[in-house]
Protein backbone atom coordinates (compact mmCIF):
# COMPACT_ATOMS: atom_id res chain seq x y z
CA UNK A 1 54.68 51.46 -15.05
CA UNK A 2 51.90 49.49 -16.23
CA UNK A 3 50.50 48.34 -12.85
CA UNK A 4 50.47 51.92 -11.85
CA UNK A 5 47.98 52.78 -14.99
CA UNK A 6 46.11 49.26 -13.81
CA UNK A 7 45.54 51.46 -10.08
CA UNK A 8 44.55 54.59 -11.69
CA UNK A 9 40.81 54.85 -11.35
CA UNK A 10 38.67 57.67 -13.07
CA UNK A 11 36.49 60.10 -11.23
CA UNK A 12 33.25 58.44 -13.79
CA UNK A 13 33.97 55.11 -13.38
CA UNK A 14 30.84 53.01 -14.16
CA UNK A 15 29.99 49.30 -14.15
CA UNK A 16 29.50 47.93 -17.49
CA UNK A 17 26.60 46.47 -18.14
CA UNK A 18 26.21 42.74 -18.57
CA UNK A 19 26.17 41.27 -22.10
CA UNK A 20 22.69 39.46 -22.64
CA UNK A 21 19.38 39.40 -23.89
CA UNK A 22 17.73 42.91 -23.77
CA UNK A 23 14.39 42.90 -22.38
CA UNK A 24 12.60 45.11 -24.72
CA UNK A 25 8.96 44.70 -23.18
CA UNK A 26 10.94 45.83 -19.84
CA UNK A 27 12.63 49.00 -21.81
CA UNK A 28 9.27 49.53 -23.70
CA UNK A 29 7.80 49.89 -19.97
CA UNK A 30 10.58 52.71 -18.60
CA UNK A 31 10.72 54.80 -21.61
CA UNK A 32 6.41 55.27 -21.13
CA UNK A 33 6.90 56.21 -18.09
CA UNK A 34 9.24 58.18 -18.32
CA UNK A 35 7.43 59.74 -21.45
CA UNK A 36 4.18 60.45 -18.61
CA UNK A 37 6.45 61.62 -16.40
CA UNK A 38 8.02 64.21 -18.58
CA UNK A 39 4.59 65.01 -20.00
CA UNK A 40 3.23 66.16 -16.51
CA UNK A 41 6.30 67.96 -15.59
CA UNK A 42 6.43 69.99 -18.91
CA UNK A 43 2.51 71.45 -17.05
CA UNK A 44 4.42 73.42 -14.45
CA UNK A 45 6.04 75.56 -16.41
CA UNK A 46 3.59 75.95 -19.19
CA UNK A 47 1.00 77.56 -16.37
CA UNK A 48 3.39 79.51 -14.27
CA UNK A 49 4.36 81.13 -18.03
CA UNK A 50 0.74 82.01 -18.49
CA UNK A 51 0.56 83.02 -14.96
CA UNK A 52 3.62 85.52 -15.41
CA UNK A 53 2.10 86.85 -19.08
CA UNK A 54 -1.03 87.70 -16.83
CA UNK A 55 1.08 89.03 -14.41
CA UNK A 56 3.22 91.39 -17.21
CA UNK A 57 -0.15 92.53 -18.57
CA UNK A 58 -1.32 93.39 -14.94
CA UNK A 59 1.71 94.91 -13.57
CA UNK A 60 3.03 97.42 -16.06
CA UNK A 61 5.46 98.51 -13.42
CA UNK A 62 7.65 95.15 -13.60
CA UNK A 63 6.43 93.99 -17.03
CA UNK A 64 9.93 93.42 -17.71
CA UNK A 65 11.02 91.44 -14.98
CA UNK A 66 7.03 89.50 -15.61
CA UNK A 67 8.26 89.21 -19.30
CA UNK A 68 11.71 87.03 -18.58
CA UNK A 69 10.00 84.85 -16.32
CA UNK A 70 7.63 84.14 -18.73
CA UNK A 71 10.37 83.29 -21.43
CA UNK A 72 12.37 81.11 -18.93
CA UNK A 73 9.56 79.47 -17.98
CA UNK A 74 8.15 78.95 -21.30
CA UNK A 75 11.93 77.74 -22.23
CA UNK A 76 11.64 74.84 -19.13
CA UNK A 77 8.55 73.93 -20.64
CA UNK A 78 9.64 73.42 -24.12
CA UNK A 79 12.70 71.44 -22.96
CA UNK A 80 10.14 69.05 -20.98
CA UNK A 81 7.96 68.91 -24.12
CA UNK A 82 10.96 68.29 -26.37
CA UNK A 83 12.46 65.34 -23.53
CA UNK A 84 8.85 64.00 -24.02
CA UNK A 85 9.10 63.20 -27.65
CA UNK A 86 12.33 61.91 -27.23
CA UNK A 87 11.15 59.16 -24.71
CA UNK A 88 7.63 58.63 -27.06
CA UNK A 89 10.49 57.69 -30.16
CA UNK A 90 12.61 55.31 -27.36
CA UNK A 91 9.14 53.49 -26.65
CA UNK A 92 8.61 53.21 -30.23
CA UNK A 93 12.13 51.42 -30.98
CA UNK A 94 11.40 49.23 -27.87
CA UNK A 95 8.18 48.17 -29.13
CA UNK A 96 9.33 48.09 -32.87
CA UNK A 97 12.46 45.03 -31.29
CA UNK A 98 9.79 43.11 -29.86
């Protein structure tokens, strides 16, 4: 019975990851970019938001439809923003180990 649980592999197996020293100048390095990253990403939505208010205002017809593009986009862009801080306080630590 207990070589059978030994076989049994999960679907989200992962590797773990080596014990060591942590680079922190390395991780200081990923999370910025991946703060830029997130900060350019979080433009797309922001401006198609503005560009569907514009649209709402000009197209009384389907201000509706104008008006919940505009809050899912706006949404998208919020989560980028928020994802952005996030990754400014994991450069921070980083930087603060060194």
């Amino acid at each position: 019975m207990a070589e059978e649980e030994q076989k049994h592999h999960h679907l989200f197996h992962q590797k773990k990851e080596e014990e060591g020293p942590v680079d922190y100048e390395k991780k200081e390095k990923h999370h910025k970019h991946v703060e830029q990253i997130s900060g350019l990403t979080t433009l797309a939505p922001g401006a198609y938001a503005l560009y569907e208010k514009h649209q709402a205002k000009k197209d009384p017809e389907n201000a509706h439809s104008h008006r919940t593009k505009e809050d899912i986009a706006a949404a998208a862009a919020l989560g980028g923003a928020v994802f952005a801080f996030h990754e400014h306080h994991k450069k921070k630590d980083a930087k603060h180990h060194q």
